[in-house]
N, C-alpha and C. Protein backbone atom coordinates (compact mmCIF):
# COMPACT_ATOMS: atom_id res chain seq x y z
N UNK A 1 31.95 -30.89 -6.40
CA UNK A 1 31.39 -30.76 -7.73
C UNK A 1 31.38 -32.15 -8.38
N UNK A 2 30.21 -32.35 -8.82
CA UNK A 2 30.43 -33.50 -9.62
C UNK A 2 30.69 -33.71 -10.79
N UNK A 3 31.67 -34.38 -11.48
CA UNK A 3 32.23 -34.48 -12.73
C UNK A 3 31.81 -35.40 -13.98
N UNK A 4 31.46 -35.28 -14.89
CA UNK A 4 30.57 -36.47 -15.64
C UNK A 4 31.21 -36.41 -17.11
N UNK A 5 31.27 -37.51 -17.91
CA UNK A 5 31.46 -37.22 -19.19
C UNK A 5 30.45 -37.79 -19.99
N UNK A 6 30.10 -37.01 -20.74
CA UNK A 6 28.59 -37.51 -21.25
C UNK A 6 29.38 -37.57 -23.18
N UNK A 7 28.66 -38.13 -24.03
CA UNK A 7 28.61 -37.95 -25.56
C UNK A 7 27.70 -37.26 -26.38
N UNK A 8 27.60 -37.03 -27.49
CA UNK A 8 27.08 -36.22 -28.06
C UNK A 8 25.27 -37.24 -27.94
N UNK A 9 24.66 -36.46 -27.53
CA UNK A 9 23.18 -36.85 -27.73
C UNK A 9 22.63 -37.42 -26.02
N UNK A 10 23.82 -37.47 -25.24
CA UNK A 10 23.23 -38.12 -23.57
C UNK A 10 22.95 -36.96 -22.89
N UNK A 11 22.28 -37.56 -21.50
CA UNK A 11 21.65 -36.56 -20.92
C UNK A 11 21.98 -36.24 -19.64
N UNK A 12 21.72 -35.39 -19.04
CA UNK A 12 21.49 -35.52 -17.53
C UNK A 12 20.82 -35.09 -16.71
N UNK A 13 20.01 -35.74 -15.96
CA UNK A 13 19.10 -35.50 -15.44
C UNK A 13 19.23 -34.27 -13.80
N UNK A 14 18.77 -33.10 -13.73
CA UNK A 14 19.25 -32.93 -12.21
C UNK A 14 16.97 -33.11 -11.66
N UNK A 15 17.29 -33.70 -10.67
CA UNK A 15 15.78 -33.24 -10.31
C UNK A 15 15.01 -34.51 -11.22
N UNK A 16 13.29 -33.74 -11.13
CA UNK A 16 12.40 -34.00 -11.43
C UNK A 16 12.32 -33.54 -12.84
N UNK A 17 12.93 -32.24 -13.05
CA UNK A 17 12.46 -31.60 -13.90
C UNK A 17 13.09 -30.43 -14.60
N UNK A 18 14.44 -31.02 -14.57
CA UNK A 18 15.23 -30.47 -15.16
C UNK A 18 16.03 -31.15 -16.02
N UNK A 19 16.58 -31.21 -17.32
CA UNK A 19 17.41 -32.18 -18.73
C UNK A 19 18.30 -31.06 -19.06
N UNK A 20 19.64 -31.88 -18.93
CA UNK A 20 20.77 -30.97 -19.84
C UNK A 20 21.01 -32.09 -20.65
N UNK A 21 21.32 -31.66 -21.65
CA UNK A 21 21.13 -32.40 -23.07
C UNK A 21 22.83 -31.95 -23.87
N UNK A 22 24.02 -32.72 -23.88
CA UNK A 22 24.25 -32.74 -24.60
C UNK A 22 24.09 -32.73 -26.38
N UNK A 23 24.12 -31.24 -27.19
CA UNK A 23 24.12 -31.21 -28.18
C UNK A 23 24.87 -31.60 -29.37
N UNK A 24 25.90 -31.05 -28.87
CA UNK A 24 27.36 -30.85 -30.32
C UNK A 24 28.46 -31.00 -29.72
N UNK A 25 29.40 -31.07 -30.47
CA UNK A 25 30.89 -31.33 -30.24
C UNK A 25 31.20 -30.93 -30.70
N UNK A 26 32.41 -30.04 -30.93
CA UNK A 26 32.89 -29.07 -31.84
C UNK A 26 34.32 -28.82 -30.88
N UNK A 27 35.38 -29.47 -31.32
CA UNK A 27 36.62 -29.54 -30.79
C UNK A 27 36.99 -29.08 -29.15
N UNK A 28 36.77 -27.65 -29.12
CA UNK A 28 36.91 -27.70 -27.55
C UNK A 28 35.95 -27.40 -27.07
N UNK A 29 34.74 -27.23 -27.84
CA UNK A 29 33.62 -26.46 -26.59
C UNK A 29 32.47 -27.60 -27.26
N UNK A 30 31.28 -27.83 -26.14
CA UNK A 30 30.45 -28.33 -26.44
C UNK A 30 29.33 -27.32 -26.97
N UNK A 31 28.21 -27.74 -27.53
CA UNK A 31 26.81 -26.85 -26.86
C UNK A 31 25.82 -27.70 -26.54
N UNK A 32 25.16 -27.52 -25.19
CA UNK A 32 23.88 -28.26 -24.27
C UNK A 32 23.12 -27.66 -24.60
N UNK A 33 21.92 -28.08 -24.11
CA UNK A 33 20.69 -27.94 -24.20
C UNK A 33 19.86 -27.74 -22.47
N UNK A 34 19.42 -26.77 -22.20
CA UNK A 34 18.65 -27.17 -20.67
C UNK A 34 16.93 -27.26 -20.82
N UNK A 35 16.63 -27.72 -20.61
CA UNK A 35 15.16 -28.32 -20.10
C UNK A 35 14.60 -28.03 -19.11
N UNK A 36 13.95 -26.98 -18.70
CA UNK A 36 13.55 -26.54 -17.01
C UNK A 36 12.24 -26.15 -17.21
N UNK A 37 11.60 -26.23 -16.23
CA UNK A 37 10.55 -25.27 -16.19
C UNK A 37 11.08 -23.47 -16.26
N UNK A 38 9.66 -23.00 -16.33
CA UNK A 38 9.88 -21.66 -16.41
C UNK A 38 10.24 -20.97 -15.50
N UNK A 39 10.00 -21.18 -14.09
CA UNK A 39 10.71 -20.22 -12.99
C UNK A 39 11.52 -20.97 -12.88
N UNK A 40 12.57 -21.58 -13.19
CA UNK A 40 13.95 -22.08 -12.79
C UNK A 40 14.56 -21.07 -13.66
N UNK A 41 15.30 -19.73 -12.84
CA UNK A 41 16.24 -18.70 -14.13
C UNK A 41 17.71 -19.57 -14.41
N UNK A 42 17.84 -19.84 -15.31
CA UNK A 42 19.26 -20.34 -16.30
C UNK A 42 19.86 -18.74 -16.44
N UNK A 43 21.22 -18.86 -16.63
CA UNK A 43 21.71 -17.60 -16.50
C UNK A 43 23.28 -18.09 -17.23
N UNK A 44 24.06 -17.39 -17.58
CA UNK A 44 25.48 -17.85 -17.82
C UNK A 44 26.39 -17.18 -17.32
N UNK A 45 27.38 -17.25 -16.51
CA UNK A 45 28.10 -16.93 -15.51
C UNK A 45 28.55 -16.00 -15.68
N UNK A 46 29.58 -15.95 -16.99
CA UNK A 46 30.22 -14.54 -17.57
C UNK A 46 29.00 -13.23 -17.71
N UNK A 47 27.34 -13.15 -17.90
CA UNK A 47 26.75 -12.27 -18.12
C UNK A 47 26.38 -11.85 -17.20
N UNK A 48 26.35 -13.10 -16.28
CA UNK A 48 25.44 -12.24 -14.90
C UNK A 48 26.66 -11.48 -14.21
N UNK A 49 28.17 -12.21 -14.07
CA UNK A 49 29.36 -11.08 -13.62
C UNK A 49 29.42 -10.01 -14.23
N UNK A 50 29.51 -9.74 -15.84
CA UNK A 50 29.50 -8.41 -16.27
C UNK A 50 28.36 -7.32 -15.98
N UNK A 51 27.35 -7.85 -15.74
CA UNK A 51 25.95 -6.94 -15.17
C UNK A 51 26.07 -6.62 -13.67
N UNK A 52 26.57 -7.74 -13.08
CA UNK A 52 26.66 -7.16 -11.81
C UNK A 52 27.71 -6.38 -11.63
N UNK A 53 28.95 -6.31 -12.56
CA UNK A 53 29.75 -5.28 -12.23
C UNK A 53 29.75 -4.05 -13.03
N UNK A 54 29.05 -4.04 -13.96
CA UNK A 54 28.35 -2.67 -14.85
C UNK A 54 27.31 -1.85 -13.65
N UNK A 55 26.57 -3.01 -12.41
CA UNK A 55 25.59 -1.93 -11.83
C UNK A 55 26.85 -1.37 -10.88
N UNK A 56 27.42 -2.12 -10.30
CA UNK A 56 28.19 -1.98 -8.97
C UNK A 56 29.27 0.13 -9.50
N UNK A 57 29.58 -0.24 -10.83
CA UNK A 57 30.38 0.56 -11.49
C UNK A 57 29.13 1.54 -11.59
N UNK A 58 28.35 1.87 -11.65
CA UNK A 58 27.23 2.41 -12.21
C UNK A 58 26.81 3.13 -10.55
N UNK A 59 26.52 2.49 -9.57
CA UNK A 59 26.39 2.91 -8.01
C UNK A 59 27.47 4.01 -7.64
N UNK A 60 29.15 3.13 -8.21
CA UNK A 60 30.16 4.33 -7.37
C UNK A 60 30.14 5.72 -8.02
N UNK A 61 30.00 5.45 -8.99
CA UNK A 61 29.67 6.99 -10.22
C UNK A 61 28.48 7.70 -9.50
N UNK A 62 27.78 7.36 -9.02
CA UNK A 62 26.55 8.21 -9.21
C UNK A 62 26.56 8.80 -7.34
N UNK A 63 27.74 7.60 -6.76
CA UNK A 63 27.39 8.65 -5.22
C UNK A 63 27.65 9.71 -4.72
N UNK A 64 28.46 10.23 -5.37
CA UNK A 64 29.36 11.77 -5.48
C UNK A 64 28.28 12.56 -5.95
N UNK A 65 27.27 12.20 -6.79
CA UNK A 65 26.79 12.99 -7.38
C UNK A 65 25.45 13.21 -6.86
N UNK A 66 25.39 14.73 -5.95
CA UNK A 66 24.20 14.85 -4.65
C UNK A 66 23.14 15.21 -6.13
N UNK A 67 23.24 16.08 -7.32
CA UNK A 67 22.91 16.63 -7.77
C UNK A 67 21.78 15.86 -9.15
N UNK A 68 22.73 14.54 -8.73
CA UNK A 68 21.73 13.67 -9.91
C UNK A 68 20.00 13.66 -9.75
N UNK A 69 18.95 13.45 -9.00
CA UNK A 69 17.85 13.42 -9.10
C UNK A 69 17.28 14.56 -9.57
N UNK A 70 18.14 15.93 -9.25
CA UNK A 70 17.09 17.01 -9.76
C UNK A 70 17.71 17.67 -10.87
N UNK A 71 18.54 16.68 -12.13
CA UNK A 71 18.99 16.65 -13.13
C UNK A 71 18.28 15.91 -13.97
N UNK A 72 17.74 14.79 -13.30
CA UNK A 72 16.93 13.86 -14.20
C UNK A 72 15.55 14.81 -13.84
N UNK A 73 15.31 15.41 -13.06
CA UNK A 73 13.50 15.65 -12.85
C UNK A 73 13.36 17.31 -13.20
N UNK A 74 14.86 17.51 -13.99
CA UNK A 74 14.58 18.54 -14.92
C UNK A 74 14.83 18.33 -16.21
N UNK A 75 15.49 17.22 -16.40
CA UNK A 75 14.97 16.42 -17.76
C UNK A 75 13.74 15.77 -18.22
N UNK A 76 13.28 15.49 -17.54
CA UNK A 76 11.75 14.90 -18.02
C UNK A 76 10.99 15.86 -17.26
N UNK A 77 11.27 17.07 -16.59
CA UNK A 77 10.32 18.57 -16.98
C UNK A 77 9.33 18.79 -15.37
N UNK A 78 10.03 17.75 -14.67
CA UNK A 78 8.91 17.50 -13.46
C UNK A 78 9.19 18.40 -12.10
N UNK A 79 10.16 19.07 -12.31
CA UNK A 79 10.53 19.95 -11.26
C UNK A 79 9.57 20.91 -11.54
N UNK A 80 9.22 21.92 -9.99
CA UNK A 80 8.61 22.91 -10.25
C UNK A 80 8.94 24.12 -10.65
N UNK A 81 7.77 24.77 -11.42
CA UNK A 81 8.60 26.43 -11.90
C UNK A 81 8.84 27.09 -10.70
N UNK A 82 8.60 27.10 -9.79
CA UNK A 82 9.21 28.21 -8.49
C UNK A 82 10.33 27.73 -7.93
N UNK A 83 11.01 28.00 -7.08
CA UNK A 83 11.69 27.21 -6.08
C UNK A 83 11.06 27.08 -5.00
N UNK A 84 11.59 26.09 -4.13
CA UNK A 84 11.12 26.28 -2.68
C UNK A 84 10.80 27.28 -1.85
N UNK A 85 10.10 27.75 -0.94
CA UNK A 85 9.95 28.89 0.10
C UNK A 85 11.76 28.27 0.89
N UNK A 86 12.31 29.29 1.27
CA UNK A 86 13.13 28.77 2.60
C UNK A 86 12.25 28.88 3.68
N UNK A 87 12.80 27.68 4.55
CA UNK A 87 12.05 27.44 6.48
C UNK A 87 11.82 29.18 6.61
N UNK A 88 10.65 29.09 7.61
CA UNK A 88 10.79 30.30 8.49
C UNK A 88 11.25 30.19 9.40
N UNK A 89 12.08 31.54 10.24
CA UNK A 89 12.50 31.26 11.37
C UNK A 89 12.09 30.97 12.32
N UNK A 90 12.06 30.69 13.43
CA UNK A 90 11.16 29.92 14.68
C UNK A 90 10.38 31.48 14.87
N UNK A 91 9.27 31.33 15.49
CA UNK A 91 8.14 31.97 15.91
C UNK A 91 9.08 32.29 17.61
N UNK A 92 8.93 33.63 18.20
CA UNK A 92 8.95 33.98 18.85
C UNK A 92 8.08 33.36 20.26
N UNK A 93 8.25 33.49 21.35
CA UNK A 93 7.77 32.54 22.41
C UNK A 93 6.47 33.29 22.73
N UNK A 94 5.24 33.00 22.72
CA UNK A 94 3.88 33.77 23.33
C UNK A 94 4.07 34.36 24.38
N UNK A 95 3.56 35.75 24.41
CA UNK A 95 3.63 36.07 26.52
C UNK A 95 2.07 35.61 26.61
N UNK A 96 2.10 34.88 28.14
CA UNK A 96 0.84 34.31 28.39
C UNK A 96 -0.43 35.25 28.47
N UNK A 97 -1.12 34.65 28.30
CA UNK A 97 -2.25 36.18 28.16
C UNK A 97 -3.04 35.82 29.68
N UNK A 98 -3.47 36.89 30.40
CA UNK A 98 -4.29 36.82 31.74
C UNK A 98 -5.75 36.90 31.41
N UNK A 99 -6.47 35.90 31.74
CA UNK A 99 -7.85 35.75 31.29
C UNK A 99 -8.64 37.31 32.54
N UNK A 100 -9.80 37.51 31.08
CA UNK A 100 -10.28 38.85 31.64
C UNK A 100 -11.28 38.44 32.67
N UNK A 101 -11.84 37.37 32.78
CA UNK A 101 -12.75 37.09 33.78
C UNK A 101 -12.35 35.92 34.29
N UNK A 102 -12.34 35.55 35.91
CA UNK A 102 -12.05 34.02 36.44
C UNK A 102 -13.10 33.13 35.32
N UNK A 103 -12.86 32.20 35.65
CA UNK A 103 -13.68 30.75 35.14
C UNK A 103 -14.54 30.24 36.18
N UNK A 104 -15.46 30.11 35.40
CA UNK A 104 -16.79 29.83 36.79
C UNK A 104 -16.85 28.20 36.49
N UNK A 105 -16.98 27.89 38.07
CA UNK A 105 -17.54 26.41 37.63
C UNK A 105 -18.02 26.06 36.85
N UNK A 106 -18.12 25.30 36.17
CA UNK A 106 -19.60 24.63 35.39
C UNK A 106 -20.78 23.78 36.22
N UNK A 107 -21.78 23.88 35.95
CA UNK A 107 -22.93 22.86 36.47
C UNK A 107 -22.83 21.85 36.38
N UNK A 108 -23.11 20.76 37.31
CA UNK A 108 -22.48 19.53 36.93
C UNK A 108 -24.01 19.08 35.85
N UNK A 109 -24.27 18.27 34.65
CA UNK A 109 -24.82 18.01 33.92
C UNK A 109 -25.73 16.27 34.70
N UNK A 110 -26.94 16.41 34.22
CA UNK A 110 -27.97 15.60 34.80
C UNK A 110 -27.68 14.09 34.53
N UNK A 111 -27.53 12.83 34.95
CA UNK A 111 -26.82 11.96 34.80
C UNK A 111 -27.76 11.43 33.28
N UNK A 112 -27.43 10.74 32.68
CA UNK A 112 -27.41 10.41 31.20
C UNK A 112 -28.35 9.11 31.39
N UNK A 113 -29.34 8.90 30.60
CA UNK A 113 -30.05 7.44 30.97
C UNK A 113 -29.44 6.24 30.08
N UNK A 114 -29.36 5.59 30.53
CA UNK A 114 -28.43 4.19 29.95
C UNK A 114 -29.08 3.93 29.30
N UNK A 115 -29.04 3.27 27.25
CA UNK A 115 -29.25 3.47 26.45
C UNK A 115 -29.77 1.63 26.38
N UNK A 116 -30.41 1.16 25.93
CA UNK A 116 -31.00 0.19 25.87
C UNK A 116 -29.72 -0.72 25.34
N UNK A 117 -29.28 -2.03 26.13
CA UNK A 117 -28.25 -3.00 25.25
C UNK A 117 -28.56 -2.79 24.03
N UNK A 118 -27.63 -3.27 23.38
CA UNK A 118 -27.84 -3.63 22.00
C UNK A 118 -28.73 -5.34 21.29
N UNK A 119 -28.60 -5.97 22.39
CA UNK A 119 -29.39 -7.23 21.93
C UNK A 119 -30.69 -6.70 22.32
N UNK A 120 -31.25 -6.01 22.97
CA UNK A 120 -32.25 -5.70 22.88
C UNK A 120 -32.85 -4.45 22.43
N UNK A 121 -32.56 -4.27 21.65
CA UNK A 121 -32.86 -3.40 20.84
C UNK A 121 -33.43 -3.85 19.33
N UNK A 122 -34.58 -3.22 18.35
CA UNK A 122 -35.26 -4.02 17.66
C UNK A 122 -34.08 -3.96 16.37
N UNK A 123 -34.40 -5.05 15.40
CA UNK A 123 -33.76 -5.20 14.11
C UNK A 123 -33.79 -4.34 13.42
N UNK A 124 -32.73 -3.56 12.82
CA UNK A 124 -33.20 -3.05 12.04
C UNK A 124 -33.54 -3.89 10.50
N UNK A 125 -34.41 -3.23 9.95
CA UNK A 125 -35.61 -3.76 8.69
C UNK A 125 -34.00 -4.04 7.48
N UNK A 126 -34.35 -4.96 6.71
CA UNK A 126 -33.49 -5.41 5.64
C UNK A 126 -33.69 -3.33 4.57
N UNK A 127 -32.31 -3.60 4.21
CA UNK A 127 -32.79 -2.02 2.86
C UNK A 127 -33.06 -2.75 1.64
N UNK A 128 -34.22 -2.26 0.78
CA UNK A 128 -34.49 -2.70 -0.31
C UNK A 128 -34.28 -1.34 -1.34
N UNK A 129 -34.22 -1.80 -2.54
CA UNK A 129 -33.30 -1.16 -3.85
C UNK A 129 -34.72 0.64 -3.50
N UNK A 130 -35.70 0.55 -3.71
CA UNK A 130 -36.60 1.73 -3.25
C UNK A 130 -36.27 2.21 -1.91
N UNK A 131 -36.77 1.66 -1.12
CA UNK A 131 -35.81 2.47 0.43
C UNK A 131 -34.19 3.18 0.24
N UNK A 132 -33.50 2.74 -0.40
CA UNK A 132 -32.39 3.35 -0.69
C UNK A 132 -32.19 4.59 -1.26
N UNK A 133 -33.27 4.23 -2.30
CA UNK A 133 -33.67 5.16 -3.43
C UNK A 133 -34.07 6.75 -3.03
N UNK A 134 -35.41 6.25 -2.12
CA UNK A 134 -36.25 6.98 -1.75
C UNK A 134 -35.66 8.32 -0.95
N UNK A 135 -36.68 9.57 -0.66
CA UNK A 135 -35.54 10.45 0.27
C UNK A 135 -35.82 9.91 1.49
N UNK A 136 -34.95 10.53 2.63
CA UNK A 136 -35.44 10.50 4.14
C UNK A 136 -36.94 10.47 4.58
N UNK A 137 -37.29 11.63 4.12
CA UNK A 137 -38.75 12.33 4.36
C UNK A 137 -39.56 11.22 3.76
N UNK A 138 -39.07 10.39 2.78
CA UNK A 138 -40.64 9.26 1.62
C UNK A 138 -40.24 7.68 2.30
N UNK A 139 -38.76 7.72 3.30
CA UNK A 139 -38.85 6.25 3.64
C UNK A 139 -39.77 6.18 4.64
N UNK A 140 -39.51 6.99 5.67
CA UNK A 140 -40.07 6.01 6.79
C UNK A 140 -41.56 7.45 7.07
N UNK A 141 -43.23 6.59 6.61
CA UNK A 141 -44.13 7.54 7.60
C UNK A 141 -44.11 7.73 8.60
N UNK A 142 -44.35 8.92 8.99
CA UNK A 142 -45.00 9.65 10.26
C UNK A 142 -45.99 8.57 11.10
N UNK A 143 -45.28 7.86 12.78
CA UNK A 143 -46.46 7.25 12.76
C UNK A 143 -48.18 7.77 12.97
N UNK A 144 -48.61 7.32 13.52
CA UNK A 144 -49.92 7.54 13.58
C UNK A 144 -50.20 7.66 14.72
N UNK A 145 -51.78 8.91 14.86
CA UNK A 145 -52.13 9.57 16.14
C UNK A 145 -52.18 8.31 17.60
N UNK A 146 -52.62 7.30 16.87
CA UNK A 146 -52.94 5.86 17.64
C UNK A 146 -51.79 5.64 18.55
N UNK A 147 -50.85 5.82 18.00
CA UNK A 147 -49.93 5.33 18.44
C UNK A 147 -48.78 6.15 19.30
N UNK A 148 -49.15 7.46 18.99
CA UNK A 148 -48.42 8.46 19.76
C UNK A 148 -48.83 8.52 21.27
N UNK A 149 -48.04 8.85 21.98
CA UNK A 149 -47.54 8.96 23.70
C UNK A 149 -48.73 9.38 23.99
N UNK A 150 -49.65 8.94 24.86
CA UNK A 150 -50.87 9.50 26.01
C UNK A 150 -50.58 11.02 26.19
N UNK A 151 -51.52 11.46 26.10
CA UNK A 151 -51.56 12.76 26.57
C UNK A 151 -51.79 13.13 28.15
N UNK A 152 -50.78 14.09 28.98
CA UNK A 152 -51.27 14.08 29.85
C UNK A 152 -52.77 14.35 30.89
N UNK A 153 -53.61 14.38 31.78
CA UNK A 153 -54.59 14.10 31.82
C UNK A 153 -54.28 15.48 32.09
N UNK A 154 -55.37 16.44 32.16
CA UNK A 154 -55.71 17.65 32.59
C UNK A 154 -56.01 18.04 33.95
N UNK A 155 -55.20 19.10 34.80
CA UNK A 155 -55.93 18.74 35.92
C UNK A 155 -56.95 19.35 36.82
């Protein structure tokens, strides 16, 4: 610890940015002054011991007590008007049931056509504030006969 004797009006510097300031003299006790920024917490020794031993005293009281939360949450009214259901008892074990008909194969299904990459596949169009707007049915027309799939030839 370092020990200093300062006079009424000197200073001391800790840091960049911190000043304790001798104030007053007054026979046995001084009073300083501190200078800090704002997140530096100043605190005084005797208050922060009595708080910490008001909570600590405040913890052993309350562990005995299973009953405290639903004392307070029927003081401020938040418990419910019913009580709980009690658990039900376990469910009895299923007897397996015997299927009324075997299981038939299934068909095996026609192989799937591979879906165009995705880089090649066209852009889709920017959405504008009307396209958004619009329904399904008014965005996009029906194309045109021109443009629909060949018909097969007749034979």
């Amino acid at each position: 610890m370092l020990v200093l004797t300062r006079k009424q009006g000197e200073k001391i510097l800790i840091g960049d940015d911190i000043v304790i300031t001798v104030l007053d003299v007054r026979g046995d006790s001084i009073r300083i002054g501190v200078d800090a920024p704002r997140g530096v917490r100043i605190q005084r020794d005797e208050v922060l011991r009595a708080v910490t031993e008001a909570n600590i005293a405040a913890s052993l009281s309350s562990q005995g007590d299973t009953d405290a939360e639903a004392r307070l949450k029927a003081t401020l009214g938040l418990l419910p008007t019913a009580p709980p259901a009690p658990p039900a008892p376990p469910a009895a074990p299923a007897t397996p049931a015997t299927p009324a008909t075997p299981a038939t194969p299934a068909t095996p299904a026609a192989p799937a056509t591979p879906a165009a990459p995705a880089a090649l596949a066209a852009p889709a169009a920017p959405a504008t504030p009307a396209a958004l707007a619009a329904p399904a049915a008014l965005a996009a027309p029906a194309a045109p006969a021109a443009l629909a799939a060949p018909a097969d030839p007749a034979p």
